[in-house]
N, C-alpha and C. Protein backbone atom coordinates (compact mmCIF):
# COMPACT_ATOMS: atom_id res chain seq x y z
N UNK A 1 25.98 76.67 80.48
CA UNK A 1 27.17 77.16 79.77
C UNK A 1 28.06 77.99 80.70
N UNK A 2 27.58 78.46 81.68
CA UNK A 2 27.91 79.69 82.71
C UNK A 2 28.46 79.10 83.46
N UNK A 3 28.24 77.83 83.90
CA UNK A 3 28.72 77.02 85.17
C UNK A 3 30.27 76.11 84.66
N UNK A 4 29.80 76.05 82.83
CA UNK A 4 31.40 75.03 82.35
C UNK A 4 32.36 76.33 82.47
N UNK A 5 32.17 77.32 82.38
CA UNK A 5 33.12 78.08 82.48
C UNK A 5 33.78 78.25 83.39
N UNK A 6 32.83 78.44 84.38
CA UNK A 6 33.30 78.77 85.96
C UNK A 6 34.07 77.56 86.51
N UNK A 7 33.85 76.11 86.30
CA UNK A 7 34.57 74.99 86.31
C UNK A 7 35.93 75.12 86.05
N UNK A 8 36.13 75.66 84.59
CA UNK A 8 36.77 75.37 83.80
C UNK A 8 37.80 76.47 84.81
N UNK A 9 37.63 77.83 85.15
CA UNK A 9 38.46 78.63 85.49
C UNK A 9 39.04 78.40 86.71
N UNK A 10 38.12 77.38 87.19
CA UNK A 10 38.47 76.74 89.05
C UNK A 10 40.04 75.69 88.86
N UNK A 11 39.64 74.97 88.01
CA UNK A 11 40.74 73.87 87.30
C UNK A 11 42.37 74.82 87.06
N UNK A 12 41.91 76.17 86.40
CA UNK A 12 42.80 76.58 85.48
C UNK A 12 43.55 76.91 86.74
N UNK A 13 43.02 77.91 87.80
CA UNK A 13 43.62 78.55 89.26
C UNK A 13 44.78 77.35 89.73
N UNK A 14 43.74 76.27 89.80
CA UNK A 14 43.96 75.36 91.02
C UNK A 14 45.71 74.74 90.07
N UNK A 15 45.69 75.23 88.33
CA UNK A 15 46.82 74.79 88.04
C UNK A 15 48.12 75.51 88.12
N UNK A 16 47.96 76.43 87.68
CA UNK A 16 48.47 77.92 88.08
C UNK A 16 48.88 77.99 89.85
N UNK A 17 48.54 77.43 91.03
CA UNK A 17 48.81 77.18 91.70
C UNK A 17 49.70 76.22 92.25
N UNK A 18 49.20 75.41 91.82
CA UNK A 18 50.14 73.94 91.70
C UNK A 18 51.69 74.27 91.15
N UNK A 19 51.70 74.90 89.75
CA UNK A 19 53.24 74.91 89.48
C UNK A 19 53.39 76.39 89.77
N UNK A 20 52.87 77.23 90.89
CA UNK A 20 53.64 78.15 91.32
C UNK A 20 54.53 77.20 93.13
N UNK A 21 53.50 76.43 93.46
CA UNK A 21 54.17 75.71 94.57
C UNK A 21 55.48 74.93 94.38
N UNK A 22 55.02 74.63 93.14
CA UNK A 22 56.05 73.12 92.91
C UNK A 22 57.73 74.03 92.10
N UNK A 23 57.04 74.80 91.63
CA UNK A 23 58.57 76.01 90.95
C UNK A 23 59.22 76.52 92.00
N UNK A 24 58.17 76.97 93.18
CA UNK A 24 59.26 77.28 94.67
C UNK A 24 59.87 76.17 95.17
N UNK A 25 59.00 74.99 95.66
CA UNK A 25 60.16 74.03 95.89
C UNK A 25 61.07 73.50 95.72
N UNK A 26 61.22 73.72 93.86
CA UNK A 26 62.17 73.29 93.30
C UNK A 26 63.18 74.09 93.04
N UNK A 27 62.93 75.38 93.30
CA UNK A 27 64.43 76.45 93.29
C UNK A 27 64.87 76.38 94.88
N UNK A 28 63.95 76.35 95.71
CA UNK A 28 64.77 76.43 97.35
C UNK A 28 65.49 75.08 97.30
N UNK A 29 65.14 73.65 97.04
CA UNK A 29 64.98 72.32 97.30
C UNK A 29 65.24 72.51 99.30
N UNK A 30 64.59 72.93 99.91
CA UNK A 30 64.64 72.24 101.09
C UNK A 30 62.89 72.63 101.66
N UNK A 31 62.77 71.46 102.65
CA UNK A 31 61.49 71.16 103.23
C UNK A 31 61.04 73.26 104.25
N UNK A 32 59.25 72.39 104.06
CA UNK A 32 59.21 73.80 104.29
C UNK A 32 57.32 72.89 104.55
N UNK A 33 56.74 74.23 105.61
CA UNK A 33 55.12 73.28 105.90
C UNK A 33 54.12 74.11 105.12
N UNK A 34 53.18 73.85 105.01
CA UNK A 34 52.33 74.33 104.25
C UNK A 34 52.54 76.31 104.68
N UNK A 35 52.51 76.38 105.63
CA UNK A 35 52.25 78.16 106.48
C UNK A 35 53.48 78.37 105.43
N UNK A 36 54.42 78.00 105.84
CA UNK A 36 55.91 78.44 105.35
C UNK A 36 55.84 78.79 103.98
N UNK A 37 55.11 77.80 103.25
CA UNK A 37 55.18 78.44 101.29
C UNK A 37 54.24 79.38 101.30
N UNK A 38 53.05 79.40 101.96
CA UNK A 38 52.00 80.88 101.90
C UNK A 38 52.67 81.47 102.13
N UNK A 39 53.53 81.72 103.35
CA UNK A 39 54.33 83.05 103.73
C UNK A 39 54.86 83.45 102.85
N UNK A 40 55.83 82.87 102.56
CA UNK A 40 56.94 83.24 101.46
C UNK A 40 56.47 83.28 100.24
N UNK A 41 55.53 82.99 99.99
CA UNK A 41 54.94 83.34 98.56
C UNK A 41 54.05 84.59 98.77
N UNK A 42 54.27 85.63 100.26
CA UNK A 42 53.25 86.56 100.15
C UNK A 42 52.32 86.27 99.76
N UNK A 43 51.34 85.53 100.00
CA UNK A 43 50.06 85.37 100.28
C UNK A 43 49.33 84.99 98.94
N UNK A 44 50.28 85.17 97.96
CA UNK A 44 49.76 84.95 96.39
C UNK A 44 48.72 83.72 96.48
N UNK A 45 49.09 82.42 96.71
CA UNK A 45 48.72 81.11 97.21
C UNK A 45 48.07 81.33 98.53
N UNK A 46 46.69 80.85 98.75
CA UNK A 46 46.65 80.85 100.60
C UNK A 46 46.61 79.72 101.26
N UNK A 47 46.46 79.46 101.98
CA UNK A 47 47.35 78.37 103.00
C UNK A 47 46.36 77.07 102.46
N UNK A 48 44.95 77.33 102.67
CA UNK A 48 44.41 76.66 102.02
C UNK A 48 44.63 75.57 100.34
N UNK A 49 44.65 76.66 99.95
CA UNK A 49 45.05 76.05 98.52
C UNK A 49 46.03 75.71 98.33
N UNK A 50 47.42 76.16 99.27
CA UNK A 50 48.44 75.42 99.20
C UNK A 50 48.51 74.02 99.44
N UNK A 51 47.61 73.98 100.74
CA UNK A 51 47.74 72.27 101.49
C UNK A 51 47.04 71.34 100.31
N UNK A 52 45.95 71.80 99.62
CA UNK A 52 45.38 70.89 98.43
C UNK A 52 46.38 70.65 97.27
N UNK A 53 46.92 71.60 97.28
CA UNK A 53 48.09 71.53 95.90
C UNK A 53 49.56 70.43 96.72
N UNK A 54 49.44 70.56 97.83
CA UNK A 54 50.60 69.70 98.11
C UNK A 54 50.36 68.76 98.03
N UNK A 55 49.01 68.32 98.41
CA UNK A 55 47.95 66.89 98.99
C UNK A 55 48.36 66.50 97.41
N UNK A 56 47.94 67.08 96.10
CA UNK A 56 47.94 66.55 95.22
C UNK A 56 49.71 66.26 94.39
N UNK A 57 50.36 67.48 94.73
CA UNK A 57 52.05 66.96 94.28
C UNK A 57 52.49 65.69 95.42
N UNK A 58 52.11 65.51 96.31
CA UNK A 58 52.39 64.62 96.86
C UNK A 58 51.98 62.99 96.20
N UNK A 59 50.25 63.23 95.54
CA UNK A 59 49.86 61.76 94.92
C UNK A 59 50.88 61.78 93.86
N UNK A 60 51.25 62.76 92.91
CA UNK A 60 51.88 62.80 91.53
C UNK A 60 52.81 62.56 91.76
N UNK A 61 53.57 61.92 93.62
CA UNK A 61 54.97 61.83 93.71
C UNK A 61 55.88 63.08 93.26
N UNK A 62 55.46 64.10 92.91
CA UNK A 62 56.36 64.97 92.53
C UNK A 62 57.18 65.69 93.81
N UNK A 63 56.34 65.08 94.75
CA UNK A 63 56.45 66.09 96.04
C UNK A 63 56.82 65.45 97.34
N UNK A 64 57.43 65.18 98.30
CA UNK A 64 57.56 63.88 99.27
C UNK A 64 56.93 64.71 100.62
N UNK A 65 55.94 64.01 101.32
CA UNK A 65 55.73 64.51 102.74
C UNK A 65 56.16 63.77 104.09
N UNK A 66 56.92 64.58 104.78
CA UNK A 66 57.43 64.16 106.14
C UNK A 66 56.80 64.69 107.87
N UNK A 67 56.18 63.63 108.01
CA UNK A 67 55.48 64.26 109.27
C UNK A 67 56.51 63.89 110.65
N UNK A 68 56.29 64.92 111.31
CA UNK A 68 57.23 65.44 112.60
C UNK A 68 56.08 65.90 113.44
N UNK A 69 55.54 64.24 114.43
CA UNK A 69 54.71 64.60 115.63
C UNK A 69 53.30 65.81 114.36
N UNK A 70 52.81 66.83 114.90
CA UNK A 70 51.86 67.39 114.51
C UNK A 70 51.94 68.42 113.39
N UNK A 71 53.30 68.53 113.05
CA UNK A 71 53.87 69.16 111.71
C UNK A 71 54.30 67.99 110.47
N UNK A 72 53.84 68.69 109.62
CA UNK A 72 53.72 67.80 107.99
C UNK A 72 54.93 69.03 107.43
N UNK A 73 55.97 68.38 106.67
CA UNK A 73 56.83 69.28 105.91
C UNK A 73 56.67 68.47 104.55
N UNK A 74 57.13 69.41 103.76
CA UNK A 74 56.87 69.53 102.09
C UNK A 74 58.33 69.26 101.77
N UNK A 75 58.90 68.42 100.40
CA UNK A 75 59.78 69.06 100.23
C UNK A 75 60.21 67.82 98.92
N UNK A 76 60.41 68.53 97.67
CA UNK A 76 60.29 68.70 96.06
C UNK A 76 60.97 67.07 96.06
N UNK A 77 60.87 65.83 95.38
CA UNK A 77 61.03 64.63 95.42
C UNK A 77 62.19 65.02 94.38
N UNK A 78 63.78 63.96 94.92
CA UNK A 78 65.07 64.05 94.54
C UNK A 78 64.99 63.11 93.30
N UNK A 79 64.25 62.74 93.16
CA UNK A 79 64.64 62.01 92.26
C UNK A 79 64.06 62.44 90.93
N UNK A 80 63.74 63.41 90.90
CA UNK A 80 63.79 64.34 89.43
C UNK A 80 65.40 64.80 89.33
N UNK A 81 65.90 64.69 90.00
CA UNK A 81 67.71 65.76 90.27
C UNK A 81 68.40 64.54 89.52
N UNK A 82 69.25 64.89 88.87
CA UNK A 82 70.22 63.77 88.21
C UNK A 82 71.57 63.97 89.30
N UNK A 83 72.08 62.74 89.50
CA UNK A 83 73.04 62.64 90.93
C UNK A 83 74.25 63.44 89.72
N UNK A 84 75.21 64.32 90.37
CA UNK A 84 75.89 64.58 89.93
C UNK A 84 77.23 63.43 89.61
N UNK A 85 78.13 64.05 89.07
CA UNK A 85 79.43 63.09 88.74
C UNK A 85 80.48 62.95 89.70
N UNK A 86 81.21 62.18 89.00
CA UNK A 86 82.44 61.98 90.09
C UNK A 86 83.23 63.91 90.14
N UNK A 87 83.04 63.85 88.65
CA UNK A 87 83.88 65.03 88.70
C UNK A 87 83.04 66.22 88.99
N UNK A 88 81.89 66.21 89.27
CA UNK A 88 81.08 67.54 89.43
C UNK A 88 81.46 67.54 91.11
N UNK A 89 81.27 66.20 91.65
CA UNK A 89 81.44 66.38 93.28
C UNK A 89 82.91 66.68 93.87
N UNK A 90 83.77 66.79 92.64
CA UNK A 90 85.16 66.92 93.24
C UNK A 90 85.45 68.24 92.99
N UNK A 91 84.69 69.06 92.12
CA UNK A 91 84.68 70.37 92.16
C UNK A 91 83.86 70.91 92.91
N UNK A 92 82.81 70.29 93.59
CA UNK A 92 81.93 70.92 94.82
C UNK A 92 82.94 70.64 95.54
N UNK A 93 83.95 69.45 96.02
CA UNK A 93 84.24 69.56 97.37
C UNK A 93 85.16 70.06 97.26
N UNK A 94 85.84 70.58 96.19
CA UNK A 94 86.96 71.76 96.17
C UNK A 94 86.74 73.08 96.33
N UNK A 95 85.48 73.56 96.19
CA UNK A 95 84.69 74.64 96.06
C UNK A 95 84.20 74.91 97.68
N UNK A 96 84.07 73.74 98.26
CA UNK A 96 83.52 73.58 99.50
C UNK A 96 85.06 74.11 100.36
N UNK A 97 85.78 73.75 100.04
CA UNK A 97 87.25 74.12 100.95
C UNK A 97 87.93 75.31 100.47
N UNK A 98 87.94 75.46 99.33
CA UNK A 98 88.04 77.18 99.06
C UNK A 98 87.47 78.19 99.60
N UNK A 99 86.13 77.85 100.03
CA UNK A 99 85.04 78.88 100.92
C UNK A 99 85.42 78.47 102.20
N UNK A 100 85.89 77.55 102.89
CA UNK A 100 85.93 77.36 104.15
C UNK A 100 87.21 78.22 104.40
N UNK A 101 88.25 77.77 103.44
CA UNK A 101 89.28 78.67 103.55
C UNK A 101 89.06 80.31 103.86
N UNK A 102 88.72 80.92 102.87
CA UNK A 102 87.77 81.96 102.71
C UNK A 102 87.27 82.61 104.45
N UNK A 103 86.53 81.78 104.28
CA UNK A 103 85.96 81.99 106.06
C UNK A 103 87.06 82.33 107.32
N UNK A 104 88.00 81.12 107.15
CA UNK A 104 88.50 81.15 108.18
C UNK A 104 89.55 82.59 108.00
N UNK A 105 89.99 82.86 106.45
CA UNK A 105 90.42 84.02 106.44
C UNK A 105 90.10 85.18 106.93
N UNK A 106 88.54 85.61 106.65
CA UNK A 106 87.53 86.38 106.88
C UNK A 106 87.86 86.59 108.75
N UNK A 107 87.85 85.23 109.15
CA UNK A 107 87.45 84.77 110.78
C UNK A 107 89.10 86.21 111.17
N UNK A 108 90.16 85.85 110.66
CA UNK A 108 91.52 85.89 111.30
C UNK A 108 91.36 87.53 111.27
N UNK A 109 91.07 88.10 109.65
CA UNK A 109 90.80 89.07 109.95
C UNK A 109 90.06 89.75 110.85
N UNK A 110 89.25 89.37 111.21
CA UNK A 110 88.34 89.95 111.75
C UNK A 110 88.77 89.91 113.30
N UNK A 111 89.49 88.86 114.16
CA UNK A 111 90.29 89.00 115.13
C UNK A 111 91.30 89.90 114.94
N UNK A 112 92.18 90.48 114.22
CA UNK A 112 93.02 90.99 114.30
C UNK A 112 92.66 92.70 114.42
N UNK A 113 91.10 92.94 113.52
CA UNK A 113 90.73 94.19 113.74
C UNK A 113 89.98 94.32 114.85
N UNK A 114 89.64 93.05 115.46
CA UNK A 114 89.04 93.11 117.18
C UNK A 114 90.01 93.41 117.48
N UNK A 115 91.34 93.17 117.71
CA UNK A 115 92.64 93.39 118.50
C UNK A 115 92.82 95.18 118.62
N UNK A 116 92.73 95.47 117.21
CA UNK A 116 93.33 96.74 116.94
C UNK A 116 92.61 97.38 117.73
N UNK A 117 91.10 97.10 117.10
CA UNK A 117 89.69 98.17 118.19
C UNK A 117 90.11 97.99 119.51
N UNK A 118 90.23 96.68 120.42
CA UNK A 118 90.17 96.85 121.40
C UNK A 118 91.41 98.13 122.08
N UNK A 119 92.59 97.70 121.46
CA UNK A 119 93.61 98.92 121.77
C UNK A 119 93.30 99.92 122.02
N UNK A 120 92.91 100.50 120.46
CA UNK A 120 92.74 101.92 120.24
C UNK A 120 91.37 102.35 121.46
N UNK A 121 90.39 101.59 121.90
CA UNK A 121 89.94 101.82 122.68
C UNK A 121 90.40 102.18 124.23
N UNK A 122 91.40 101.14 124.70
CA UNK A 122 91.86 101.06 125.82
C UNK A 122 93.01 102.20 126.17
N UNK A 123 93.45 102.85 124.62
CA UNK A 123 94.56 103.77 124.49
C UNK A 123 94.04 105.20 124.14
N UNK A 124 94.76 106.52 124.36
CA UNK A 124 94.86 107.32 124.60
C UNK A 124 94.26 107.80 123.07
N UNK A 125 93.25 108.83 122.96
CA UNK A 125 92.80 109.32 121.56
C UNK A 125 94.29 109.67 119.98
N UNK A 126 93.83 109.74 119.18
CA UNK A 126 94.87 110.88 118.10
C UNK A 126 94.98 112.03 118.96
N UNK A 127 94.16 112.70 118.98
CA UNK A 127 94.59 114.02 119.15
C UNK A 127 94.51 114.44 120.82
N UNK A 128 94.14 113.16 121.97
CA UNK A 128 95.20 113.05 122.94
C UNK A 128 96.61 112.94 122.56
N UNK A 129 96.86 112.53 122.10
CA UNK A 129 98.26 111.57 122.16
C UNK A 129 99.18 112.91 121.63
N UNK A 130 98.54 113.26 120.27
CA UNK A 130 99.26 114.81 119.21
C UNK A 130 99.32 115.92 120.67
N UNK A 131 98.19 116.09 121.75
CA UNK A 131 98.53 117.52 122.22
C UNK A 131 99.65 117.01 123.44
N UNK A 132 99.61 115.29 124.11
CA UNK A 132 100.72 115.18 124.89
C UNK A 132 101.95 115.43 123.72
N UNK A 133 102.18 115.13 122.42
CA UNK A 133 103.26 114.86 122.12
C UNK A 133 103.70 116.40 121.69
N UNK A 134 102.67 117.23 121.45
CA UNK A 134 103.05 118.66 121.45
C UNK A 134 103.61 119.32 122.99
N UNK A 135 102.99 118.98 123.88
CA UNK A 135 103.50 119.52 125.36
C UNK A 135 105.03 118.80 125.62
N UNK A 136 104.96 117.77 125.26
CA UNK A 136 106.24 117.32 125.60
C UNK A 136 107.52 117.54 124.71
N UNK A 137 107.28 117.85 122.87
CA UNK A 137 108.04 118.57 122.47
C UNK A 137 108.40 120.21 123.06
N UNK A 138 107.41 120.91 123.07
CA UNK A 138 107.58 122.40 124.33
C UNK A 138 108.36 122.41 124.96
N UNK A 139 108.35 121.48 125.91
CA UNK A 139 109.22 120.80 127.31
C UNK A 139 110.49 120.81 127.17
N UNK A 140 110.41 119.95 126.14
CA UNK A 140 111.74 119.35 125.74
C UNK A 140 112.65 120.47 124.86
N UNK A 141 112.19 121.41 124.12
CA UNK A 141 112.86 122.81 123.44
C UNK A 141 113.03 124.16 124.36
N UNK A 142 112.51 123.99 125.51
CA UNK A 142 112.85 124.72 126.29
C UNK A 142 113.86 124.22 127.74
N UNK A 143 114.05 122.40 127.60
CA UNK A 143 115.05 121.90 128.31
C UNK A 143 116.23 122.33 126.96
N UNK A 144 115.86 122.34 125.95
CA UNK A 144 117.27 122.52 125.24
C UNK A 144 118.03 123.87 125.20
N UNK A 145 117.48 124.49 125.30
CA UNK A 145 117.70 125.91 125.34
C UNK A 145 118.44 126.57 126.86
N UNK A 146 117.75 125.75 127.50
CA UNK A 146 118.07 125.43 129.07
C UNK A 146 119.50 125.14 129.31
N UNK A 147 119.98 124.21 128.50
CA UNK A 147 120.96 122.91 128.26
C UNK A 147 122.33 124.10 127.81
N UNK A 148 121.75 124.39 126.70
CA UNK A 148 122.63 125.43 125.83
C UNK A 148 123.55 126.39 126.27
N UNK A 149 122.23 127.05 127.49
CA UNK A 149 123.14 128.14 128.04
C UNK A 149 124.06 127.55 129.19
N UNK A 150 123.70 126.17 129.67
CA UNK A 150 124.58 125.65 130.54
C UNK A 150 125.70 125.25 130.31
N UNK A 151 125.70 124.82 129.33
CA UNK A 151 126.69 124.07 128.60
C UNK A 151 127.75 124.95 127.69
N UNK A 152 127.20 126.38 127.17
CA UNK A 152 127.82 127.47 126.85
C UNK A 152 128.93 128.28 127.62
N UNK A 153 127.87 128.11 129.44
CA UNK A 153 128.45 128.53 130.40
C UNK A 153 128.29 129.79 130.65
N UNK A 154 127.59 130.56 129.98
CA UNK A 154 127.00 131.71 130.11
C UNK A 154 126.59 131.98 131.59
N UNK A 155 126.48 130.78 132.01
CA UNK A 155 125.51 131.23 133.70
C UNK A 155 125.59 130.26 134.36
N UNK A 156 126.28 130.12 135.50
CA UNK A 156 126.76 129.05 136.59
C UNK A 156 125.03 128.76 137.23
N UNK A 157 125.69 127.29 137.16
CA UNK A 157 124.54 126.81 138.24
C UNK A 157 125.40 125.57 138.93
N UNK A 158 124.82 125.61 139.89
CA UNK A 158 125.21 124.32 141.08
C UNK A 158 125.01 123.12 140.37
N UNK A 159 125.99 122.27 141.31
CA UNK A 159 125.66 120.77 140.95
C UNK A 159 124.29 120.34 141.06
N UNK A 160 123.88 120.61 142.16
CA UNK A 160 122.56 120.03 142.39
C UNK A 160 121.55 120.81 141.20
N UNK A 161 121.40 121.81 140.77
CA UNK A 161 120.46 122.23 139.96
C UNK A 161 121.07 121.58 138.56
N UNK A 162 122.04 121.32 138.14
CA UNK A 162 122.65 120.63 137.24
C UNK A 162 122.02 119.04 137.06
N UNK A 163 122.02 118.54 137.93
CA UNK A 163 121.04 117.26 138.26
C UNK A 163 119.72 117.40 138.13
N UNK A 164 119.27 117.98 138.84
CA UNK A 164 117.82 118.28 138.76
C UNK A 164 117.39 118.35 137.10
N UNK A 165 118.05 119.34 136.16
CA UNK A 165 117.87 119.61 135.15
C UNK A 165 118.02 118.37 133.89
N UNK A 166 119.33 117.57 134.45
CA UNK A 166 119.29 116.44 133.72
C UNK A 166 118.37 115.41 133.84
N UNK A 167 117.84 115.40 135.28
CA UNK A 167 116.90 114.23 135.49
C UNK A 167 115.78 114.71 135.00
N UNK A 168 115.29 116.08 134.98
CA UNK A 168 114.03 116.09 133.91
C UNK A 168 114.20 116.10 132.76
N UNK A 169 115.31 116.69 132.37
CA UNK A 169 115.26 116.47 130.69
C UNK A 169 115.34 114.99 130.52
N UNK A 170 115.79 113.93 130.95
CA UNK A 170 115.86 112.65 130.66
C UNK A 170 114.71 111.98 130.99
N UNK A 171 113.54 112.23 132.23
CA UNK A 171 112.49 111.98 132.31
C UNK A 171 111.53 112.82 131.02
N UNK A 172 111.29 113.38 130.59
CA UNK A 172 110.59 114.33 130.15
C UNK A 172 110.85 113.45 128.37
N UNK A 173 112.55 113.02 128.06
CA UNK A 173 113.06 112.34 126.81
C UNK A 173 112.31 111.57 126.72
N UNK A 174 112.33 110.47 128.00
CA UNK A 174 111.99 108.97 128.10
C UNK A 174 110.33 109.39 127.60
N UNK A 175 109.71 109.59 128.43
CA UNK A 175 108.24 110.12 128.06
C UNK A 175 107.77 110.40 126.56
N UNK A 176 108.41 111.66 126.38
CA UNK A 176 108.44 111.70 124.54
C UNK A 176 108.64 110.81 123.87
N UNK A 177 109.68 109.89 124.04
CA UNK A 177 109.92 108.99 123.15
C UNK A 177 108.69 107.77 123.47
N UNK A 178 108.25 107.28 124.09
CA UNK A 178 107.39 106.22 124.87
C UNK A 178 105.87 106.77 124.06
N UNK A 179 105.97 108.14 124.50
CA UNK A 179 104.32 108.93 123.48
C UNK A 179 104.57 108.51 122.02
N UNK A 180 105.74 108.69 121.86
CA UNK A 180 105.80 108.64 120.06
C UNK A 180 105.59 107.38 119.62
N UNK A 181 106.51 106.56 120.17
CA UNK A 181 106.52 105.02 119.96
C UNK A 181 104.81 104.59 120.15
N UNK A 182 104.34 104.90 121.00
CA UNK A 182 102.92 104.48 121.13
C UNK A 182 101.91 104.76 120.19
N UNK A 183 102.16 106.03 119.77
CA UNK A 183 101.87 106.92 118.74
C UNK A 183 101.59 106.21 117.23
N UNK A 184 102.68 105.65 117.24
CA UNK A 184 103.46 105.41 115.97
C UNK A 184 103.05 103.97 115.84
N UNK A 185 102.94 103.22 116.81
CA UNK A 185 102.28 101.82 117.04
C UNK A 185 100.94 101.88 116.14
N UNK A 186 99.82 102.35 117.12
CA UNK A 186 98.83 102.63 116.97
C UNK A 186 98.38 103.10 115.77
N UNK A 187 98.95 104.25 115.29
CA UNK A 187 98.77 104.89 113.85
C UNK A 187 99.22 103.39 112.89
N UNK A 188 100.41 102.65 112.97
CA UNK A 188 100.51 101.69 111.97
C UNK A 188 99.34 100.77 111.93
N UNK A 189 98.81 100.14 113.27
CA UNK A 189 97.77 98.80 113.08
C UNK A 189 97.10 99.58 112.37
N UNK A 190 96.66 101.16 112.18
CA UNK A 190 95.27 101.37 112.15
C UNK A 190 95.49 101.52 110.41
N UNK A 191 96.69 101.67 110.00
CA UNK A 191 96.85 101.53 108.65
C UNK A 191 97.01 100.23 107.95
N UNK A 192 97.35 99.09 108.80
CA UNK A 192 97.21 98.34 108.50
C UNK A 192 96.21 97.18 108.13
N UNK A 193 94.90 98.26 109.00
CA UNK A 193 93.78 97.15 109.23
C UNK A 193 93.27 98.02 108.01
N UNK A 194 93.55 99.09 107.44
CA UNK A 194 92.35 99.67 105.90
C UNK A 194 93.44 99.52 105.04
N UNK A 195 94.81 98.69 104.73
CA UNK A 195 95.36 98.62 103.76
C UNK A 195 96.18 99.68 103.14
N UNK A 196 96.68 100.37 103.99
CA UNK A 196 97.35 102.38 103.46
C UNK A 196 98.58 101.93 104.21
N UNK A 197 99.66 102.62 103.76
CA UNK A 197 100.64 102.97 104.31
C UNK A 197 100.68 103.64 105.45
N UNK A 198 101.40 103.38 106.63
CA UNK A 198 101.59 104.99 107.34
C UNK A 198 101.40 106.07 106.64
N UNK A 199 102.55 106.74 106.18
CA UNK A 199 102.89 108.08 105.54
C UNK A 199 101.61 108.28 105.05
N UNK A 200 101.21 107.51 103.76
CA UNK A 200 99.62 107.88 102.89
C UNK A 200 98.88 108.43 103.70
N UNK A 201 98.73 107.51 104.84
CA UNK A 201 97.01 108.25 105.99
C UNK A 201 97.71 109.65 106.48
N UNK A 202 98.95 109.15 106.66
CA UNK A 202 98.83 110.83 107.30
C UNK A 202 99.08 111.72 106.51
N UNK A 203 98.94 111.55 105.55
CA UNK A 203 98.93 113.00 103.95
C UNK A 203 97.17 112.96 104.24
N UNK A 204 97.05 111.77 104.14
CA UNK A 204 95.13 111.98 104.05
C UNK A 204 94.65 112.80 105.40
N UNK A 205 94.85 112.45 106.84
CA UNK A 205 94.78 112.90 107.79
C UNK A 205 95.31 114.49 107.81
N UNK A 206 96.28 114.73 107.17
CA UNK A 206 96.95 115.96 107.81
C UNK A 206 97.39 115.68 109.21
N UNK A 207 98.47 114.47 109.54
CA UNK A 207 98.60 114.60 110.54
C UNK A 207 100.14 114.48 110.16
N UNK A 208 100.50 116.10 111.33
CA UNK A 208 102.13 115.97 111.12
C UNK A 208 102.94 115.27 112.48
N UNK A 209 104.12 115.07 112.43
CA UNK A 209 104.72 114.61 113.87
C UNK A 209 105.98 115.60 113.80
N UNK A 210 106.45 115.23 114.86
CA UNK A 210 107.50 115.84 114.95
C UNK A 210 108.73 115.10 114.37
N UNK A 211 109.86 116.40 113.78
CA UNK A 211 110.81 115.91 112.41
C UNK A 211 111.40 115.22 112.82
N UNK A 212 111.91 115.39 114.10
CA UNK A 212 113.39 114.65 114.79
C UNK A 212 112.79 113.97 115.92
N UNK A 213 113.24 112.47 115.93
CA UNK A 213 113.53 112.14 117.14
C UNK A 213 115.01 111.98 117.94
N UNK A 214 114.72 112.33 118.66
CA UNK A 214 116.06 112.71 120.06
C UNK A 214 116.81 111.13 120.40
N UNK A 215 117.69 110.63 119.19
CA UNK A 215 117.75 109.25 119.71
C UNK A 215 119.52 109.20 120.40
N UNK A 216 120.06 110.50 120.65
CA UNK A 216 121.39 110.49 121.18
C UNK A 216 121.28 111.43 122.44
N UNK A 217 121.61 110.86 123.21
CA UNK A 217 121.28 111.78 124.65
C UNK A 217 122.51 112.87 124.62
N UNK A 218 122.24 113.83 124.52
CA UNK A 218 123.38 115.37 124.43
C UNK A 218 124.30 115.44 125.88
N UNK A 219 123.57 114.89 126.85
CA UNK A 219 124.39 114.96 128.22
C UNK A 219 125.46 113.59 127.80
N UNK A 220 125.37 113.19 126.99
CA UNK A 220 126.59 111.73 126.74
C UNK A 220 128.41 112.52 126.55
N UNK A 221 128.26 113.59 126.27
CA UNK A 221 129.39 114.35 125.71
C UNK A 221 130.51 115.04 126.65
């Protein structure tokens, strides 16, 4: 009586096994070797009892085996699958080009924020760029002031120091303006690659610039 039981519970395993193999193959549907379903079934099944349970979905045809040289692969017999329709495959292959689309979108983006990184790498920090553009505003309010009293006439100076003074304030312009513009470059891709406005990031940042740019040269007059 002890032994029909024990039979009986060997049968029950060995079934319980069987449609835990055959339920994985049929949700992955792709080939896979005996090691491969132990693995992935964490060990529930062992390799052993897997290869007997295949040996046998294989007689029941439920199961097709493909040998490759000294590897045997498993993999769930198609012809339980009902072939889809004309119209089911024209919404896969529409579905199929929507995602490719998708991708290649994904792809463009993703070059364009390589672009940005590489810049911002190759270019001068934020708060490089803020303390040149602070030194060179300095510069430039103390060429004006410079300018003022010359131009007031308060205090003779020579031609030649007259020159001198214009060629740095106009070197010193060019510069400022070239920092800002760069500035201002840079700050946009980088708003552009997280979707913010300029202005927005820099409310978020706290980053101020300077109010005026100098776009009329004062020595023109």
């Amino acid at each position: 009586m002890v032994k029909q039981k024990k039979s009986l519970a060997i049968r029950d395993d060995n079934a319980l096994a069987e449609q835990k193999v055959l339920d994985y193959l049929r949700k992955q549907n792709r080939p896979y070797s005996a090691t491969d379903i132990s693995n992935n079934l964490h060990g529930a099944v062992t390799k052993t009892i897997v290869q007997k349970v295949l040996t046998s979905l294989v007689d029941k045809e439920e199961v097709v085996c493909k040998t490759y040289g000294k590897q045997s692969v498993y993999v769930v017999s198609q012809d339980q699958f009902e072939s889809p329709s004309p119209d089911e495959l024209n919404n896969m292959d529409a579905e199929i080009e929507d995602l490719k689309k998708e991708v290649n979108d994904y792809k463009e983006r993703n070059k364009q924020l390589q672009s940005v990184l590489s810049g911002l790498t190759n270019s001068l920090t934020n708060e490089q760029v803020e303390e040149r553009l602070k030194t060179l505003a300095e510069k430039n309010n103390r060429n004006e002031e410079r300018l003022q009293e010359l131009k007031s006439g308060t205090k003779s100076v020579s031609v030649e120091d007259k020159n001198r003074i214009e060629a740095i304030y106009a070197r010193n312009r060019k510069l400022w303006r070239q920092r800002k513009r760069m500035f201002d470059e840079i700050f946009s891709q980088i708003a552009d690659a997280i979707e913010k406005k300029t202005r927005e990031l820099m409310e978020d940042l706290g980053v101020e610039t300077d109010p005026d740019e100098l776009k009329e040269d004062p020595f023109a007059n």
